[in-house]
C-alpha atoms as a PDB file:
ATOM      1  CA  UNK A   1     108.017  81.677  94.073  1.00  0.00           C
ATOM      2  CA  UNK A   2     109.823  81.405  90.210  1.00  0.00           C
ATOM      3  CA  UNK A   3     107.181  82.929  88.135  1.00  0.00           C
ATOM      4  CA  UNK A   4     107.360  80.454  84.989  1.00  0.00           C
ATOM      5  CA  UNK A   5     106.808  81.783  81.640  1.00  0.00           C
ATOM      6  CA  UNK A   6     102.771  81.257  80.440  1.00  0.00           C
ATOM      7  CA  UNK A   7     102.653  80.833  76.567  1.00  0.00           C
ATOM      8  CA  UNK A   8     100.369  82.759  74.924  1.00  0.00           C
ATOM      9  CA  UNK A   9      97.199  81.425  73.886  1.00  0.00           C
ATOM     10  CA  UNK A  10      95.249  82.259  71.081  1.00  0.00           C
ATOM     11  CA  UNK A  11      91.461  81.707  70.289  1.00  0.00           C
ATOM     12  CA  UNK A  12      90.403  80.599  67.250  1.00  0.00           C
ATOM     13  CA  UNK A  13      86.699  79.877  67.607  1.00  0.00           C
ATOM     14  CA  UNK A  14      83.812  80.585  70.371  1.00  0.00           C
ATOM     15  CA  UNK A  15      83.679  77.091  71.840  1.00  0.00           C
ATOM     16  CA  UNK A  16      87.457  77.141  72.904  1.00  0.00           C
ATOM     17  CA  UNK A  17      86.863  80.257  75.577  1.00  0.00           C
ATOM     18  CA  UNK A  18      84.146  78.230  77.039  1.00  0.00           C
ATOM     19  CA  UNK A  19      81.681  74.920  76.846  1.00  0.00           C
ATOM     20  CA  UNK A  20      78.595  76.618  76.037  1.00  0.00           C
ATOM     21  CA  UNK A  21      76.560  73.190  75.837  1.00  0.00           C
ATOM     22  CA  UNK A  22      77.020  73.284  79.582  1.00  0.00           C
ATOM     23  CA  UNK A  23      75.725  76.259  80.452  1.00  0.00           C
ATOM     24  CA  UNK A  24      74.144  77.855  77.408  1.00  0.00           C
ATOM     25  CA  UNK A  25      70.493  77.021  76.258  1.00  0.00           C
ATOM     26  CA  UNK A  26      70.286  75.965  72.504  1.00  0.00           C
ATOM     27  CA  UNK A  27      67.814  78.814  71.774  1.00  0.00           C
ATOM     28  CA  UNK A  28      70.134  81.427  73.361  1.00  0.00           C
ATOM     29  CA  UNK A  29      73.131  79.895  71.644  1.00  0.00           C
ATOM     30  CA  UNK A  30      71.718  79.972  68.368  1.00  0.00           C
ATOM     31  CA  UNK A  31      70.815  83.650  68.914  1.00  0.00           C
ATOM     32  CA  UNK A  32      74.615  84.529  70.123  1.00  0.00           C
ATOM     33  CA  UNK A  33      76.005  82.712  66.734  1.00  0.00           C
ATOM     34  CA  UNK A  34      73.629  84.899  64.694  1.00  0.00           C
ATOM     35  CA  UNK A  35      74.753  88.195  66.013  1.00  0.00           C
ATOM     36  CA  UNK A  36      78.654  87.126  65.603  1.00  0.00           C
ATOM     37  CA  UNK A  37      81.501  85.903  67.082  1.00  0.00           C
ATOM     38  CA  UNK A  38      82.352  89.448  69.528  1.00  0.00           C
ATOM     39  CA  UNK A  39      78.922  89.032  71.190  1.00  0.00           C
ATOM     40  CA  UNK A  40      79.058  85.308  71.599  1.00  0.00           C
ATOM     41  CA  UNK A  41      82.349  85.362  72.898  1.00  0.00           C
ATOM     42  CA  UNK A  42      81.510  88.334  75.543  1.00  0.00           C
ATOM     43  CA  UNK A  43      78.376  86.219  76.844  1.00  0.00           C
ATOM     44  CA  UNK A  44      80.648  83.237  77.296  1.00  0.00           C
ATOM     45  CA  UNK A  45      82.689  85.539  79.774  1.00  0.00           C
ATOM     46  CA  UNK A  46      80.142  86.688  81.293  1.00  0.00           C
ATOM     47  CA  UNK A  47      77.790  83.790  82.131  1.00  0.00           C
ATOM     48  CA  UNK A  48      80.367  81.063  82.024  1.00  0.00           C
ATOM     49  CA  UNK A  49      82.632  79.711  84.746  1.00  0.00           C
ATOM     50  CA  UNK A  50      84.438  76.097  82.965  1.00  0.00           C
ATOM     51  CA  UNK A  51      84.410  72.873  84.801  1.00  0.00           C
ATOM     52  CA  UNK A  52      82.216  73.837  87.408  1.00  0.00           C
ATOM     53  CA  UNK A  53      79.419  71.055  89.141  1.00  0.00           C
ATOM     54  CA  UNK A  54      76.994  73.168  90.352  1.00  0.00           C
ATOM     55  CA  UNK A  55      74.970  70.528  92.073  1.00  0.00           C
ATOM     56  CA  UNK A  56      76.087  71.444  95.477  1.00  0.00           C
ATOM     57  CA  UNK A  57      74.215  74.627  95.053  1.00  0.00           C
ATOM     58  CA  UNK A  58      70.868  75.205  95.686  1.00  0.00           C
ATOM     59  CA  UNK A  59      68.523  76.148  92.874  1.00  0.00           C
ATOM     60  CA  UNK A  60      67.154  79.433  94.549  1.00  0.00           C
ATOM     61  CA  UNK A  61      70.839  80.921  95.019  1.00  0.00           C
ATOM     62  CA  UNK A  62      72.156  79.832  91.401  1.00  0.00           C
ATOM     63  CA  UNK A  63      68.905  81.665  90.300  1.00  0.00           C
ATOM     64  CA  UNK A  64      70.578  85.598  91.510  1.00  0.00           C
ATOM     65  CA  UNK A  65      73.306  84.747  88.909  1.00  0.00           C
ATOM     66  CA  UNK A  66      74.245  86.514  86.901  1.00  0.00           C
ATOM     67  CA  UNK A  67      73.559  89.620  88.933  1.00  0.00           C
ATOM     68  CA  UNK A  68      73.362  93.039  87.451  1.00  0.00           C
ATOM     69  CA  UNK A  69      77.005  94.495  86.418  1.00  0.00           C
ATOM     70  CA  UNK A  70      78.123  97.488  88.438  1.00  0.00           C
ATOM     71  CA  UNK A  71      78.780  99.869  85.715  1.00  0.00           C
ATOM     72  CA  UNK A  72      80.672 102.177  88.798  1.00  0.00           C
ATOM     73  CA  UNK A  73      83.895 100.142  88.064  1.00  0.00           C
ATOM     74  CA  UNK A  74      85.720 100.222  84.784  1.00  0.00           C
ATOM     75  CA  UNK A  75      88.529  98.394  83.504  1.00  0.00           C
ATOM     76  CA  UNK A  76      90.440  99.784  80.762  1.00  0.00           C
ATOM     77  CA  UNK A  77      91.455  96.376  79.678  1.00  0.00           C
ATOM     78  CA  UNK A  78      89.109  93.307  77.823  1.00  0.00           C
ATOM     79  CA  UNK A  79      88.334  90.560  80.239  1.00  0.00           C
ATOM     80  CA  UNK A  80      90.629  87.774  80.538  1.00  0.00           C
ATOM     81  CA  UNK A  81      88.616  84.602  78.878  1.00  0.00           C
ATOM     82  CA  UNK A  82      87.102  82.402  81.379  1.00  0.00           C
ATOM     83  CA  UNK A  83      89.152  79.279  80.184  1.00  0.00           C
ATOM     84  CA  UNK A  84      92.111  80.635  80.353  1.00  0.00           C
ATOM     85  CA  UNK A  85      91.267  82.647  84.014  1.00  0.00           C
ATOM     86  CA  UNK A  86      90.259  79.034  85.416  1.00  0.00           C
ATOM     87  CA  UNK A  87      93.001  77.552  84.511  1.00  0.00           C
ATOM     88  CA  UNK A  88      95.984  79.371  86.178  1.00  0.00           C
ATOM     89  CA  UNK A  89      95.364  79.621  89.752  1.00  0.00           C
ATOM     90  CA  UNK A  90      97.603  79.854  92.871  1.00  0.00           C
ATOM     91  CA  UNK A  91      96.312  77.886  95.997  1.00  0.00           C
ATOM     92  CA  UNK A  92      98.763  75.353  98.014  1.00  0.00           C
ATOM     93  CA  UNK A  93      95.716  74.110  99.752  1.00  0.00           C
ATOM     94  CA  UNK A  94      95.428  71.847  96.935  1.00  0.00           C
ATOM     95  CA  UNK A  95      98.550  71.758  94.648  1.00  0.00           C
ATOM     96  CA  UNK A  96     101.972  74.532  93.556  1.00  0.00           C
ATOM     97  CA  UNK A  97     100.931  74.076  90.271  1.00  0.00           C
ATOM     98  CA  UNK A  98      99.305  76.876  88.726  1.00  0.00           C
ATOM     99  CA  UNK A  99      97.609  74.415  85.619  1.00  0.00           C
ATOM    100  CA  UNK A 100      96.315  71.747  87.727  1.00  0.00           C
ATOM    101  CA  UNK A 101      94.385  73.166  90.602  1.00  0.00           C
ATOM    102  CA  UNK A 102      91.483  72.987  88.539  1.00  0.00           C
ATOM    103  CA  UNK A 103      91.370  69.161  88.347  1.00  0.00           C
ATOM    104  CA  UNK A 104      92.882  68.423  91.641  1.00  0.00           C
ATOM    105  CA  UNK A 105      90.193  70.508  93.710  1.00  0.00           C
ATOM    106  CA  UNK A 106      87.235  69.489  91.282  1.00  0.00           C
ATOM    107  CA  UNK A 107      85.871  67.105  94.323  1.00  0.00           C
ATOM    108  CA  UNK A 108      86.211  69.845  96.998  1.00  0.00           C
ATOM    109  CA  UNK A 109      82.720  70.090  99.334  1.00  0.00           C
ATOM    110  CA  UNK A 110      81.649  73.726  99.525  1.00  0.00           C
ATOM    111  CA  UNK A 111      78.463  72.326 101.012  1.00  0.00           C
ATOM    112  CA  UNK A 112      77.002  73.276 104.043  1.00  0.00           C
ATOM    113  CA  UNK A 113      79.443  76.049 104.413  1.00  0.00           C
ATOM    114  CA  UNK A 114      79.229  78.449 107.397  1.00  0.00           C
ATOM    115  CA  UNK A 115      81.311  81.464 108.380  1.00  0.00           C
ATOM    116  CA  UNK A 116      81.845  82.582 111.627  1.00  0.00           C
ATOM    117  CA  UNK A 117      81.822  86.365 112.475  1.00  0.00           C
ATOM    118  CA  UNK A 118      83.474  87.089 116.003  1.00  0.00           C
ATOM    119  CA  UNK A 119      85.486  89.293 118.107  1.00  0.00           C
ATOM    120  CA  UNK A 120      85.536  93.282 118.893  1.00  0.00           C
ATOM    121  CA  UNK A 121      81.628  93.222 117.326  1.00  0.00           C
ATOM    122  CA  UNK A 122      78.244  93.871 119.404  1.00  0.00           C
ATOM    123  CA  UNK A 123      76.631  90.836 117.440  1.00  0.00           C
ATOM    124  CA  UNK A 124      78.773  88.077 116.397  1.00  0.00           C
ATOM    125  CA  UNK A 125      77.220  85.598 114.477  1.00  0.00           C
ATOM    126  CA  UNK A 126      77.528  82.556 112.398  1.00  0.00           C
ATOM    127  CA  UNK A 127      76.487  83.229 108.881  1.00  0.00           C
ATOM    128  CA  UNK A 128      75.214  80.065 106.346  1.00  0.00           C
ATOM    129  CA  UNK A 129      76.895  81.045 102.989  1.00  0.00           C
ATOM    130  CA  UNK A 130      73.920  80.565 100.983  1.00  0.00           C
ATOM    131  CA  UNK A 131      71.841  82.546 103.132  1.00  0.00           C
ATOM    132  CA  UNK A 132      74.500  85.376 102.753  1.00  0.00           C
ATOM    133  CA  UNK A 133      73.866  85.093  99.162  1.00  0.00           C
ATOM    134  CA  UNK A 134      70.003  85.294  99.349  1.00  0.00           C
ATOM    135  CA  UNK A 135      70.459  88.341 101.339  1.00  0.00           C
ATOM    136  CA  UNK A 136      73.254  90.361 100.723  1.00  0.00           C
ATOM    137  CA  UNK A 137      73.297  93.196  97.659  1.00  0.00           C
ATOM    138  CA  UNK A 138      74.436  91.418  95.440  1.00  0.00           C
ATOM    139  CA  UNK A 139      76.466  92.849  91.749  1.00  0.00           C
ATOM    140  CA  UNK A 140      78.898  91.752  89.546  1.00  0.00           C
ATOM    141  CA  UNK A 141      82.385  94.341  89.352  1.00  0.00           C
ATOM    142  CA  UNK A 142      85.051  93.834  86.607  1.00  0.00           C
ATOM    143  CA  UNK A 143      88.295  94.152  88.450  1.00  0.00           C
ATOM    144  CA  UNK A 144      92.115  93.917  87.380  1.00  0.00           C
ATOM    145  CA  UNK A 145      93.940  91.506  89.712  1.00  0.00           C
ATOM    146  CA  UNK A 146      97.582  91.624  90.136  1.00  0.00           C
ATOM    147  CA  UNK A 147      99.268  88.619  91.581  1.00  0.00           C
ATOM    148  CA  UNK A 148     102.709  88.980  93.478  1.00  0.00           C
ATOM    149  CA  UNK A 149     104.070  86.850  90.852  1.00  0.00           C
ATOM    150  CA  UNK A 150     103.560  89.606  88.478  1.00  0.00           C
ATOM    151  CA  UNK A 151     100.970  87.841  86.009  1.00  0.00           C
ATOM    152  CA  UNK A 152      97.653  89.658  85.959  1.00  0.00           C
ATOM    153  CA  UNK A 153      94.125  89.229  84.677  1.00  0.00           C
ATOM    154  CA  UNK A 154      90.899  90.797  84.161  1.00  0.00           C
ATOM    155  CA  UNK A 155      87.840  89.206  85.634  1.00  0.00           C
ATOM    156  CA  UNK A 156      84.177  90.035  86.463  1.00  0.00           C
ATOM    157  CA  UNK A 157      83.503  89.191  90.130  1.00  0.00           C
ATOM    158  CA  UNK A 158      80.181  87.997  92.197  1.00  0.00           C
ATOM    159  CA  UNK A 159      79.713  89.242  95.069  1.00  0.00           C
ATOM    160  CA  UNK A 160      78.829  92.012  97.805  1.00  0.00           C
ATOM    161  CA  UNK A 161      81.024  95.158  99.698  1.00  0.00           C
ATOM    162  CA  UNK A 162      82.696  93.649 102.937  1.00  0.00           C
ATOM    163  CA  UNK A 163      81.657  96.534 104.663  1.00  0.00           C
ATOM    164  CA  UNK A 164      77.518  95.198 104.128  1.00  0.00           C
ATOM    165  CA  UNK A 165      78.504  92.136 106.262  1.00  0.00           C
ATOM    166  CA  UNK A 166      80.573  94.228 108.827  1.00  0.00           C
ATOM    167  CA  UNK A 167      77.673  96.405 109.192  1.00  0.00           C
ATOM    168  CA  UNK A 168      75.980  93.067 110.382  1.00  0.00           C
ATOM    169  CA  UNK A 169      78.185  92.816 113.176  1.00  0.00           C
ATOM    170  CA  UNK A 170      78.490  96.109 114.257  1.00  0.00           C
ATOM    171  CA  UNK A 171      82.572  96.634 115.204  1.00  0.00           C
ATOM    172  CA  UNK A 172      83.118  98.140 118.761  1.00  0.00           C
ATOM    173  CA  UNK A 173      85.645 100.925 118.631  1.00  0.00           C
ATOM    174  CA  UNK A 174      88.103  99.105 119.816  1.00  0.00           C
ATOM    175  CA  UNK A 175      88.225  97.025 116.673  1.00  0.00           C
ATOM    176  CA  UNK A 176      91.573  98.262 114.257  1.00  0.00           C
ATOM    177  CA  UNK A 177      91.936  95.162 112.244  1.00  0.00           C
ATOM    178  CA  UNK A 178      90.076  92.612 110.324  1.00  0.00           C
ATOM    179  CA  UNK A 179      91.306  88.663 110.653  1.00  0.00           C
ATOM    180  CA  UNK A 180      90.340  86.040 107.876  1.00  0.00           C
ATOM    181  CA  UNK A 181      91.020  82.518 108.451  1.00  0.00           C
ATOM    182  CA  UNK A 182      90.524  79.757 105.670  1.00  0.00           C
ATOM    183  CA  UNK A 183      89.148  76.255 106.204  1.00  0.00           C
ATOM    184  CA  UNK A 184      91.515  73.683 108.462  1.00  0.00           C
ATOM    185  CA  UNK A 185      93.064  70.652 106.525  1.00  0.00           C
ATOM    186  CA  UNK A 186      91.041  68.191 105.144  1.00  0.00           C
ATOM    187  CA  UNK A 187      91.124  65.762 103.096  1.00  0.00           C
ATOM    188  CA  UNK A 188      89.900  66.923  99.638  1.00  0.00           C
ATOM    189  CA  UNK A 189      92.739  69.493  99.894  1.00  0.00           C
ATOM    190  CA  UNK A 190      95.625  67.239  99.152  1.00  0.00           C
ATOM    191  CA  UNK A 191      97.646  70.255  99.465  1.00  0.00           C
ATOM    192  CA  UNK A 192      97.789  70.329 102.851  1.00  0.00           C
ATOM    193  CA  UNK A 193      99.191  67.404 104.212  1.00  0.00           C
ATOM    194  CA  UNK A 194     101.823  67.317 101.306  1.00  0.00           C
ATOM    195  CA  UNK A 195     102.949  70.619 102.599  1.00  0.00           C
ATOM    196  CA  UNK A 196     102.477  70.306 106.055  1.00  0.00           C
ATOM    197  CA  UNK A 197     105.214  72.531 107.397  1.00  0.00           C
ATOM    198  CA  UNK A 198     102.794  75.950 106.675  1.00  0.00           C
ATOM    199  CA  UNK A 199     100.720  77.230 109.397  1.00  0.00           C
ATOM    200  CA  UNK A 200      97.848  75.909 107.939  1.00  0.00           C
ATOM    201  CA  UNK A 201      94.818  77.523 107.782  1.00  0.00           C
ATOM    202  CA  UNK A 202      95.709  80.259 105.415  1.00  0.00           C
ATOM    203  CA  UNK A 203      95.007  83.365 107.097  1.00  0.00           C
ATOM    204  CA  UNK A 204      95.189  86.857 106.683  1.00  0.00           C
ATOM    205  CA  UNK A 205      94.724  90.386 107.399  1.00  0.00           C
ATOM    206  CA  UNK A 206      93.081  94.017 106.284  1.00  0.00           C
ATOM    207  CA  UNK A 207      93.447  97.006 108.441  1.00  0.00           C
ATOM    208  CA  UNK A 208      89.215  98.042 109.102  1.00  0.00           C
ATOM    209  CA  UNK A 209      89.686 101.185 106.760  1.00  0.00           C
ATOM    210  CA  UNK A 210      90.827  98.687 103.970  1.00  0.00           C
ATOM    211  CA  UNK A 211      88.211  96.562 104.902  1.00  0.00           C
ATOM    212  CA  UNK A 212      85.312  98.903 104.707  1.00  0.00           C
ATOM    213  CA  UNK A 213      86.941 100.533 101.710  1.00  0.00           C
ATOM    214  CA  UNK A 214      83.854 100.289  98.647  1.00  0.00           C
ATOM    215  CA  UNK A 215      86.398  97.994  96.157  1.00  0.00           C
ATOM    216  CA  UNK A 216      86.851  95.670  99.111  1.00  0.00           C
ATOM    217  CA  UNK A 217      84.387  92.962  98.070  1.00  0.00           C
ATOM    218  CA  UNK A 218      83.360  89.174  99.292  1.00  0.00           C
ATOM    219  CA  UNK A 219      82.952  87.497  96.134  1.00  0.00           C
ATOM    220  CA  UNK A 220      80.854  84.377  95.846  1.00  0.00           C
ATOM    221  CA  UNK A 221      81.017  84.120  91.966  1.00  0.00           C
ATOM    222  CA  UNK A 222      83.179  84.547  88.944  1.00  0.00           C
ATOM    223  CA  UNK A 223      81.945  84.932  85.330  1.00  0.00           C
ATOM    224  CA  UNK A 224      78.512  85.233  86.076  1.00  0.00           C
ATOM    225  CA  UNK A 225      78.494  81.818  87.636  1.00  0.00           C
ATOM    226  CA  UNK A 226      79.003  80.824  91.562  1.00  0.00           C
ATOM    227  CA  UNK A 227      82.635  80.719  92.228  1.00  0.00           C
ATOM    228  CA  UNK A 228      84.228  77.408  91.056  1.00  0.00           C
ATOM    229  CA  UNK A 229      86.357  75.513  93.816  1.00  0.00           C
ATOM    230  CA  UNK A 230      89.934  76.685  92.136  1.00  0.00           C
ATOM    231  CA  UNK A 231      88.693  80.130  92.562  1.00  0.00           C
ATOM    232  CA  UNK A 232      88.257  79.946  96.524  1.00  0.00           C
ATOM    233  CA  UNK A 233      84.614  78.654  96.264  1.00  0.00           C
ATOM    234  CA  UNK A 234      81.977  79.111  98.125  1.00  0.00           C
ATOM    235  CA  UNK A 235      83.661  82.572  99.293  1.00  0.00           C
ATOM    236  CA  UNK A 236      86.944  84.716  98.931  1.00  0.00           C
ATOM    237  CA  UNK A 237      88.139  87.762  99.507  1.00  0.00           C
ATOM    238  CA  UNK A 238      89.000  90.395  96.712  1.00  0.00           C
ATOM    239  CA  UNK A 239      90.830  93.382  97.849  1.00  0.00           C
ATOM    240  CA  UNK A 240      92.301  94.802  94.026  1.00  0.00           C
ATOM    241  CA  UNK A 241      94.456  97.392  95.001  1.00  0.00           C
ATOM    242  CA  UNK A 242      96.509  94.668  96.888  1.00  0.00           C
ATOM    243  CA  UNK A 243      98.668  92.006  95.627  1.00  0.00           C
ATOM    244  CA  UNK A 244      96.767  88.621  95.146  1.00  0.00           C
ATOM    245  CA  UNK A 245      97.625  86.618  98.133  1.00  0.00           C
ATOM    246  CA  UNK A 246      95.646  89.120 100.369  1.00  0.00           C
ATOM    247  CA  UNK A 247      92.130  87.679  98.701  1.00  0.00           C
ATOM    248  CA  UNK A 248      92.336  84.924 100.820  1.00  0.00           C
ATOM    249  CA  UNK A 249      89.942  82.032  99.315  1.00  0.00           C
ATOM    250  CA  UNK A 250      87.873  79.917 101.023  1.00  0.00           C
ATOM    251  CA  UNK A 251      86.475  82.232 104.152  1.00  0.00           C
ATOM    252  CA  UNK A 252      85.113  80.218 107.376  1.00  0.00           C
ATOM    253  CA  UNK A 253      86.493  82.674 109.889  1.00  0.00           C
ATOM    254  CA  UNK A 254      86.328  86.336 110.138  1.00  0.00           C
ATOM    255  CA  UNK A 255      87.529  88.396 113.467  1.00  0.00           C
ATOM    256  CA  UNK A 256      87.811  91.819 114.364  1.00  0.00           C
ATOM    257  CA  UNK A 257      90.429  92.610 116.556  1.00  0.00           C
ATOM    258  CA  UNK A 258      92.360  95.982 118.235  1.00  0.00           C
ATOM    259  CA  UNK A 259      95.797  94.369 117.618  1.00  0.00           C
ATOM    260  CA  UNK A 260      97.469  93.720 114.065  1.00  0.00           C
ATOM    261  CA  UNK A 261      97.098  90.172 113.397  1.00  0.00           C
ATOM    262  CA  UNK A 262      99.898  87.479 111.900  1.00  0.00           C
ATOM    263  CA  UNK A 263      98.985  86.945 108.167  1.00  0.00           C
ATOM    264  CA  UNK A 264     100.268  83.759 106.444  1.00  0.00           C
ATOM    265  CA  UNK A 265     103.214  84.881 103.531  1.00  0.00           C
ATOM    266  CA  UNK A 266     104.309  87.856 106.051  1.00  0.00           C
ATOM    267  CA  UNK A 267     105.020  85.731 109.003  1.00  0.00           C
ATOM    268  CA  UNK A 268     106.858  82.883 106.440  1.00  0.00           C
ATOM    269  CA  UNK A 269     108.704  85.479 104.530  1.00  0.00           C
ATOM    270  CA  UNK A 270     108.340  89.288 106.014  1.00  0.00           C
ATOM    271  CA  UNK A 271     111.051  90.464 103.683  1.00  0.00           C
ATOM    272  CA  UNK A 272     109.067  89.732 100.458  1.00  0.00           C
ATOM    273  CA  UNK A 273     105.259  89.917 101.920  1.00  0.00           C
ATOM    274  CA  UNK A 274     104.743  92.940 103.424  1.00  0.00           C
ATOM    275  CA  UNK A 275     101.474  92.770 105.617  1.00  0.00           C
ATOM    276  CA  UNK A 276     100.166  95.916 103.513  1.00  0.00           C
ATOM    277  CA  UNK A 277     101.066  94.241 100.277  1.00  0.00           C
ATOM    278  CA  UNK A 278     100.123  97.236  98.241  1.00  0.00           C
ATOM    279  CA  UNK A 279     100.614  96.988  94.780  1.00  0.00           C
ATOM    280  CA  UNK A 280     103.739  99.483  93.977  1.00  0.00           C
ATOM    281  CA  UNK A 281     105.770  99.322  89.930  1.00  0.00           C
ATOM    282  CA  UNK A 282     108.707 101.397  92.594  1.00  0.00           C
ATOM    283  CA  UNK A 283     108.904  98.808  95.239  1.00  0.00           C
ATOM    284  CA  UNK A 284     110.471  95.438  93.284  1.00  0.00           C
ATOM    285  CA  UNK A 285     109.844  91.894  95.486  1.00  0.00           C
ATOM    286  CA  UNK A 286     113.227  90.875  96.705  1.00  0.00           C
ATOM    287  CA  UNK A 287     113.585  88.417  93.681  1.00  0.00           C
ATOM    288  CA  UNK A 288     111.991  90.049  90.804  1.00  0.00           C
ATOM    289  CA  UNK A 289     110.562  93.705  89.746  1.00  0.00           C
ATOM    290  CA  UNK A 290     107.555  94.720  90.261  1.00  0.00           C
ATOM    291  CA  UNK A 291     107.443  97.414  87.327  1.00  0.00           C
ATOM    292  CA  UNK A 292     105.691  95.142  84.826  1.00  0.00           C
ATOM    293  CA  UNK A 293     102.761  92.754  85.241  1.00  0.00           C
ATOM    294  CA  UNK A 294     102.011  89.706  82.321  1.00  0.00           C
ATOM    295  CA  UNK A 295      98.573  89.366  81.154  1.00  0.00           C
ATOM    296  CA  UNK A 296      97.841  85.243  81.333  1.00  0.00           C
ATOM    297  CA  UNK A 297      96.305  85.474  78.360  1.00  0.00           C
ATOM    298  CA  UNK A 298      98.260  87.050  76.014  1.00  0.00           C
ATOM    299  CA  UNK A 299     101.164  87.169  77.498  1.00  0.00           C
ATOM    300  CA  UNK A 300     101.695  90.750  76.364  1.00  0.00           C
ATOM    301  CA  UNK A 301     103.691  92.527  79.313  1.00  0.00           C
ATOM    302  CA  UNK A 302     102.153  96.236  80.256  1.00  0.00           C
ATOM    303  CA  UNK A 303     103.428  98.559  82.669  1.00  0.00           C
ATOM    304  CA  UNK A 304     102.269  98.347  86.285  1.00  0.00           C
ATOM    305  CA  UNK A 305      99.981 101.028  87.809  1.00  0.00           C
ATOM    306  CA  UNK A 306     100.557 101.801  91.778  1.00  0.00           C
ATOM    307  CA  UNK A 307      97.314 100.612  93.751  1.00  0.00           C
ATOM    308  CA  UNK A 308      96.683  98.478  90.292  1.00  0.00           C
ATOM    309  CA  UNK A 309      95.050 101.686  89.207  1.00  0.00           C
ATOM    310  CA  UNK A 310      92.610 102.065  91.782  1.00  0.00           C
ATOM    311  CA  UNK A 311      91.841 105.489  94.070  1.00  0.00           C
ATOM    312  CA  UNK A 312      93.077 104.424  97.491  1.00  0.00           C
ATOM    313  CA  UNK A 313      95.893 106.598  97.586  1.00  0.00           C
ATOM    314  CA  UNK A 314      93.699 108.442 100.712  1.00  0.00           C
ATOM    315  CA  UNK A 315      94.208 105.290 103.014  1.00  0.00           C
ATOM    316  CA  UNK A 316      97.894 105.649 103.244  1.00  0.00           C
ATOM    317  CA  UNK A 317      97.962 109.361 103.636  1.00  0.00           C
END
């Protein structure tokens, strides 16, 4: 994958980081504009997901966002804008290019959605995602994300800890890994059938310490909002320490197993996608190094931190 040069965008007024006559009330935008243009530009980040129909989501479960913001994880770094964030997405299921994923999975279903919990467990089950949502703990956590491709971003993520729905389950001992499989081809993801020589579904992989690991998270949202379909909507994985391809979008299928499963990338191309996929500055991809990451919104280039910063170092001791 050529990682093309993003330009830099700059912001000149509120209403360019986000529609807020879609999802801001007059009273509250009036209120936002009188306390200036930082705090009306930090709501639109945080309440705001662009281009999102939210009609296939029932009114109870939009109600729990925006959930409280976990004040346990800190990012050193301002959020990425929610424009720009929704805009520059990688996911083949629906098209290679980065800019148009937004428009070309606008008219994906995420309604009813169900995910299937199986395997080395005492009580598999079959989970309805909005039900998940209703029940689970759910918080919002600002995370850095680092993809392979080495462009980055900043973004506040819906959701709850893997390890709450694993609990659910109950792994036998024999369980060592963690499966994820993504939804089979269908029509509304054009991707698919244009590139029908990957092993769709997208699947992949975390080890069962990774997976019950506190950043590992199953994020239903973005921005305050429920996740939008370029995202991985209704439900994705986000696994921050770990280069982006891990956070598999789209969940139906999780399955605990003893033996290390195949994951998508590593069984195309094991040279370049290591199954760990840890994010290391010292260990470059095969066609580019890893030592520096672009921010898509600036374009400003910063070094790259091992683990993208986070405490996991004790996992790989």
């Amino acid at each position: 994958m050529r990682v093309r040069p993003r330009r830099a965008r700059t912001f000149e007024s509120s209403a360019e980081i986000t529609p807020e006559s879609t999802y801001l009330r007059r009273r509250e935008l009036c209120r936002l504009l009188a306390a200036g243009p930082i705090a009306f530009a930090l709501s639109c980040d945080r309440r705001a997901t662009p281009d999102r129909p939210l009609s296939q989501v029932p009114a109870d479960v939009l109600a729990r966002f925006p959930p409280e913001r976990s004040s346990r994880f800190i990012v050193d770094r301002p959020l990425t804008p929610s424009s720009v964030a929704a805009t520059y997405n990688n996911y083949y299921e629906f098209t290679t290019d980065k800019e148009r994923v937004a428009e070309v999975a606008a008219g994906f279903v995420t309604r009813p959605w169900r995910v299937e919990v199986s395997g080395l467990c005492a009580r598999p089950q079959t989970f309805d995602v909005d039900a998940l949502i209703r029940a689970m703990p759910m918080e919002e956590r600002v995370y850095r994300f680092r993809c392979v491709e080495a462009w980055a971003m900043v973004v506040p993520w819906t959701g709850f800890p893997l390890a709450a729905l694993l609990d659910r389950v109950e792994p036998n001992r024999e369980a060592r890994f963690v499966r994820f499989v993504s939804f089979p081809p269908r029509d509304d993801a054009p991707g698919m059938a244009r590139q029908s020589h990957y092993p769709w579904p997208y699947h992949e992989a975390l080890r069962l310490d990774e997976a019950r690991h506190d950043l590992a998270m199953l994020a239903t949202g973005i921005y305050g909002r429920p996740m939008p379909n370029q995202h991985g909507a209704p439900l994705r994985l986000v696994v921050p320490w770990k280069y982006g391809f891990k956070s598999i979008k789209g969940v139906q299928k999780i399955e605990l197993t003893a033996e290390r499963p195949r994951t998508f990338w590593n069984r195309l191309q094991p040279r370049e996608y290591s199954f760990l996929a840890n994010i290391d500055p010292d260990v470059p991809h095969p066609r580019w190094s890893q030592a520096k990451e672009r921010m898509i919104d600036t374009g400003a280039e910063v070094p790259t931190r091992k683990y993208n910063g986070y405490d996991v170092a004790g996992l790989y001791s």
